[in-house]
C-alpha atoms as a PDB file:
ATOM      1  CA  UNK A   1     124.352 -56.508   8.890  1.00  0.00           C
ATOM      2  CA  UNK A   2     124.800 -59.550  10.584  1.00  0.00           C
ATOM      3  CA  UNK A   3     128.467 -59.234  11.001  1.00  0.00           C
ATOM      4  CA  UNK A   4     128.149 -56.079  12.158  1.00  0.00           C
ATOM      5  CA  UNK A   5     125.747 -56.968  14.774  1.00  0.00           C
ATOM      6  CA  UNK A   6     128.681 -59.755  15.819  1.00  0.00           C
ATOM      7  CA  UNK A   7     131.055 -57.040  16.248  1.00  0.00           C
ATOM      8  CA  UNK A   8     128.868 -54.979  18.340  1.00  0.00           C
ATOM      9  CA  UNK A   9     128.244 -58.159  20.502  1.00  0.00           C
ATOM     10  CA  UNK A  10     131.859 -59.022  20.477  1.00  0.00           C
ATOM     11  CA  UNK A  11     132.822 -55.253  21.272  1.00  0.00           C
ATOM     12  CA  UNK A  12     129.927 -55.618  24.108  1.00  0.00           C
ATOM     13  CA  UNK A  13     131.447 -58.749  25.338  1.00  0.00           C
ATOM     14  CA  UNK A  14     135.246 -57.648  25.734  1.00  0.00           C
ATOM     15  CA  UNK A  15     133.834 -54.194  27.580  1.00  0.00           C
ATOM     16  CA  UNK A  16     132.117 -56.756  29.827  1.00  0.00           C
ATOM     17  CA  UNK A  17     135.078 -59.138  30.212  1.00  0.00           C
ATOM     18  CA  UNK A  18     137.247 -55.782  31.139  1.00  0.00           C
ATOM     19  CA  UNK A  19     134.330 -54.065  33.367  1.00  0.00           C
ATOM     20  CA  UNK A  20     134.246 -57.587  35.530  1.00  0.00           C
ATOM     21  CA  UNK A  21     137.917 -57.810  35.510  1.00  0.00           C
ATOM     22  CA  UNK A  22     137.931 -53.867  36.232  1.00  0.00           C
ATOM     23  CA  UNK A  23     135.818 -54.587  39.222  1.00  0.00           C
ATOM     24  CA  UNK A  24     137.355 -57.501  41.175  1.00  0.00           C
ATOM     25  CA  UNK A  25     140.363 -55.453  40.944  1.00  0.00           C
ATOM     26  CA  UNK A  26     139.058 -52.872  42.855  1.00  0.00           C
ATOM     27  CA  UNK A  27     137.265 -54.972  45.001  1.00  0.00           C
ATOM     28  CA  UNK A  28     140.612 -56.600  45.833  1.00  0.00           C
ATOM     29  CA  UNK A  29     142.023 -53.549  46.483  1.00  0.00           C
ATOM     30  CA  UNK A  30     139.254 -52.168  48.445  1.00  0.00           C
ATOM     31  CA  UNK A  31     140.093 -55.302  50.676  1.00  0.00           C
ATOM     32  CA  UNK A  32     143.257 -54.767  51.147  1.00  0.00           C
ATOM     33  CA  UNK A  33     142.412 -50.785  52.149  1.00  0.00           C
ATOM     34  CA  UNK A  34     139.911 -52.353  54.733  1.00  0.00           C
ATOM     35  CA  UNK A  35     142.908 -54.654  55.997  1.00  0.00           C
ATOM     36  CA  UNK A  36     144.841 -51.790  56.298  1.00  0.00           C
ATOM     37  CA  UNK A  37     142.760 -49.644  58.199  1.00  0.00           C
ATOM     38  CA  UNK A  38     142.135 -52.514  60.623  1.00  0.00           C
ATOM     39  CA  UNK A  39     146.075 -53.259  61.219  1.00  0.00           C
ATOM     40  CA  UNK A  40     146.223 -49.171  61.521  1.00  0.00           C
ATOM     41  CA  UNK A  41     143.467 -48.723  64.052  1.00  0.00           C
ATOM     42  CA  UNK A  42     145.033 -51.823  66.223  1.00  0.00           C
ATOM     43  CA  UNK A  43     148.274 -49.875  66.515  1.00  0.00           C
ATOM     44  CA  UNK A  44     146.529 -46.203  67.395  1.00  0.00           C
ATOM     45  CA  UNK A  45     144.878 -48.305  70.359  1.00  0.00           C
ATOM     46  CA  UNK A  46     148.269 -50.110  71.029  1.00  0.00           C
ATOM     47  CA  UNK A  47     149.855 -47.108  71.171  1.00  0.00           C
ATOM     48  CA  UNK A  48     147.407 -45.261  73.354  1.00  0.00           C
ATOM     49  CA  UNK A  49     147.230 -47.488  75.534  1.00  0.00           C
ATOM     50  CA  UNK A  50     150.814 -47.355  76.211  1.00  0.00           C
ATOM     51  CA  UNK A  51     150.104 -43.977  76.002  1.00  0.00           C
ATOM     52  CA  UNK A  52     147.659 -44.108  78.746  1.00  0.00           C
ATOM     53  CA  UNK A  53     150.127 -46.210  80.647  1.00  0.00           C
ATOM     54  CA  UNK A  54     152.966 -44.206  80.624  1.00  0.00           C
ATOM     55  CA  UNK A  55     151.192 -41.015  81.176  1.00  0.00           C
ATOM     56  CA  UNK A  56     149.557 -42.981  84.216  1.00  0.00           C
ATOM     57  CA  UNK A  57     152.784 -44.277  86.001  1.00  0.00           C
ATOM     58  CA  UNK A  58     154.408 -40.449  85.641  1.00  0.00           C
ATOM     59  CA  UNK A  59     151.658 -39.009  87.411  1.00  0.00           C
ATOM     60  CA  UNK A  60     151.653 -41.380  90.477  1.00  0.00           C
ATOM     61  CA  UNK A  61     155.766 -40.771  90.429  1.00  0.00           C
ATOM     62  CA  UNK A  62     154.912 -37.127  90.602  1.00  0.00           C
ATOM     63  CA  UNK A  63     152.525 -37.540  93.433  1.00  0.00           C
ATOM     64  CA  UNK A  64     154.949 -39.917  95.409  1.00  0.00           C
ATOM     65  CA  UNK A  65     157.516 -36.888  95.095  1.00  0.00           C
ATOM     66  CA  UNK A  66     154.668 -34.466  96.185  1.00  0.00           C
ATOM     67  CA  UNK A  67     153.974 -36.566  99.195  1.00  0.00           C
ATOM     68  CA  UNK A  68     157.692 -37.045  99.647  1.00  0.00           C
ATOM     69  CA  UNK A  69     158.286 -33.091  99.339  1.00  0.00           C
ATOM     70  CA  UNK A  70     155.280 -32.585 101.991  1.00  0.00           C
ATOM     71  CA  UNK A  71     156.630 -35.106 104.345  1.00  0.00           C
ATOM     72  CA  UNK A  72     160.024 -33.406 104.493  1.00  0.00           C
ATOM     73  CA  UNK A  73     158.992 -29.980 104.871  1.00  0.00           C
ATOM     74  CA  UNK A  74     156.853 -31.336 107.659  1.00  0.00           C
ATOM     75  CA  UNK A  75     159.596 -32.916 109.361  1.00  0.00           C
ATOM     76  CA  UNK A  76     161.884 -29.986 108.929  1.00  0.00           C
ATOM     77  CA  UNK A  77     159.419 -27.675 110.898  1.00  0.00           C
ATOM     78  CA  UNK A  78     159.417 -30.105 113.370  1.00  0.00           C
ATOM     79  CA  UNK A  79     163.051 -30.279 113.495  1.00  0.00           C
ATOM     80  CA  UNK A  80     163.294 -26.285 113.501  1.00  0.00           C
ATOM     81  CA  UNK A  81     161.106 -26.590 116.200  1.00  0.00           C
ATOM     82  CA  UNK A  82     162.596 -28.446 118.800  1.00  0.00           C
ATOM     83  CA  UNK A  83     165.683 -27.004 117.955  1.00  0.00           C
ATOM     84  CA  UNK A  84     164.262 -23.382 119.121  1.00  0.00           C
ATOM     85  CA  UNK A  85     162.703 -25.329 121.976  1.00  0.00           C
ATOM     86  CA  UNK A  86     166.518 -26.843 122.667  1.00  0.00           C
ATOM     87  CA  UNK A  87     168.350 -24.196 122.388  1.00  0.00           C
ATOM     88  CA  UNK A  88     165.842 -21.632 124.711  1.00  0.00           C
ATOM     89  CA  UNK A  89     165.678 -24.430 127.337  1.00  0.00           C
ATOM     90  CA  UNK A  90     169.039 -24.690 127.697  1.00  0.00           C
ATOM     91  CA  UNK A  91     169.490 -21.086 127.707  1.00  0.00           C
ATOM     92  CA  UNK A  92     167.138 -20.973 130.674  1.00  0.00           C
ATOM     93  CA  UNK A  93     168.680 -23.271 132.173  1.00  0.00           C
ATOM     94  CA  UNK A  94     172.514 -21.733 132.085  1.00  0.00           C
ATOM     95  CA  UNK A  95     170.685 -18.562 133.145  1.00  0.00           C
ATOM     96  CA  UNK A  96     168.674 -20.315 135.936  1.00  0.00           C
ATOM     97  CA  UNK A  97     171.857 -22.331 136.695  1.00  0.00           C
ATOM     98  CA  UNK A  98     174.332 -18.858 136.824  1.00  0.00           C
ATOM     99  CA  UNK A  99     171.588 -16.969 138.871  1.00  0.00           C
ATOM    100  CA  UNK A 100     170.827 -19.452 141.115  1.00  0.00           C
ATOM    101  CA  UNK A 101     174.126 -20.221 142.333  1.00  0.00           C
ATOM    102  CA  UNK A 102     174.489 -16.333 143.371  1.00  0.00           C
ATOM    103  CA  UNK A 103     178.238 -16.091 142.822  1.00  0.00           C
ATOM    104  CA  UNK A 104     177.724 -14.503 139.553  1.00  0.00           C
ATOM    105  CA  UNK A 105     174.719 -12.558 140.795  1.00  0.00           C
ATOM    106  CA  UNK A 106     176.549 -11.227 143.871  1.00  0.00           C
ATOM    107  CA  UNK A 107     179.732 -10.438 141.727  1.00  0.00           C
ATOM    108  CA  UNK A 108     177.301  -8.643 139.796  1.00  0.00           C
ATOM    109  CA  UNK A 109     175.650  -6.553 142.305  1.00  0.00           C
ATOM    110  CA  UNK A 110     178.915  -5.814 144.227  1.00  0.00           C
ATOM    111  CA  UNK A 111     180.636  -4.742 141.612  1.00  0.00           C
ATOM    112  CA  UNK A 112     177.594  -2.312 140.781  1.00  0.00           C
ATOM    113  CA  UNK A 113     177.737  -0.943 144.325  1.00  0.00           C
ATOM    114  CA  UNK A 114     181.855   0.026 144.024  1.00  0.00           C
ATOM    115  CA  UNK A 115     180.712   1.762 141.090  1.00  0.00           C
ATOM    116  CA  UNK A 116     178.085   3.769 142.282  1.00  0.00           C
ATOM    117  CA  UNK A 117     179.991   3.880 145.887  1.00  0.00           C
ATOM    118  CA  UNK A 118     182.913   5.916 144.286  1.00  0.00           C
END
């Protein structure tokens, strides 16, 4: 009885032994899962900032572009506009100029009169 009880102690022993040895195992490799989840959530916030970053320096290009596109169509109305302002000033003026001088009025008005004189 007595060596049976030394096997059951023995037996009870080496499950021990192998439960211990069982368990720093996966205590060791529960570390290492930790370490890995640490490394992993450093390089999601790594990459979102650069992320953020990038995402940040696109938009102000696009708004530099959208204030560059504003600006231009701006100045273009302006430019239309004194060009219609250019060209009917000097229009007026030729007209003014033409008039004014009477030659090409009084050309005008004789040559009306022969026509309705005949």
């Amino acid at each position: 009885m007595e060596n049976l009880i030394d096997d059951r102690l023995g037996n009870h022993e080496e499950r021990i032994v192998a439960l211990e040895e069982s368990d720093l195992k996966k205590e060791l490799r529960l570390k290492q899962i930790e370490q890995n989840y640490v490394k992993l959530e450093n390089i999601i916030l790594q990459e979102n900032r650069e992320t953020r970053s990038f995402l940040q320096s696109t938009m102000d290009k696009q708004w530099d572009l959208i204030k560059s596109r504003d600006t231009a169509l701006e100045s273009e109305k302006v430019r239309t506009y004194d060009l219609r302002k250019t060209k009917m000033e000097r229009n007026a003026d030729l007209l003014l100029k033409y008039g004014g001088a009477g030659s090409v009025l009084y050309l005008f008005l004789q040559s009306l009169f022969n026509i309705l004189a005949q």
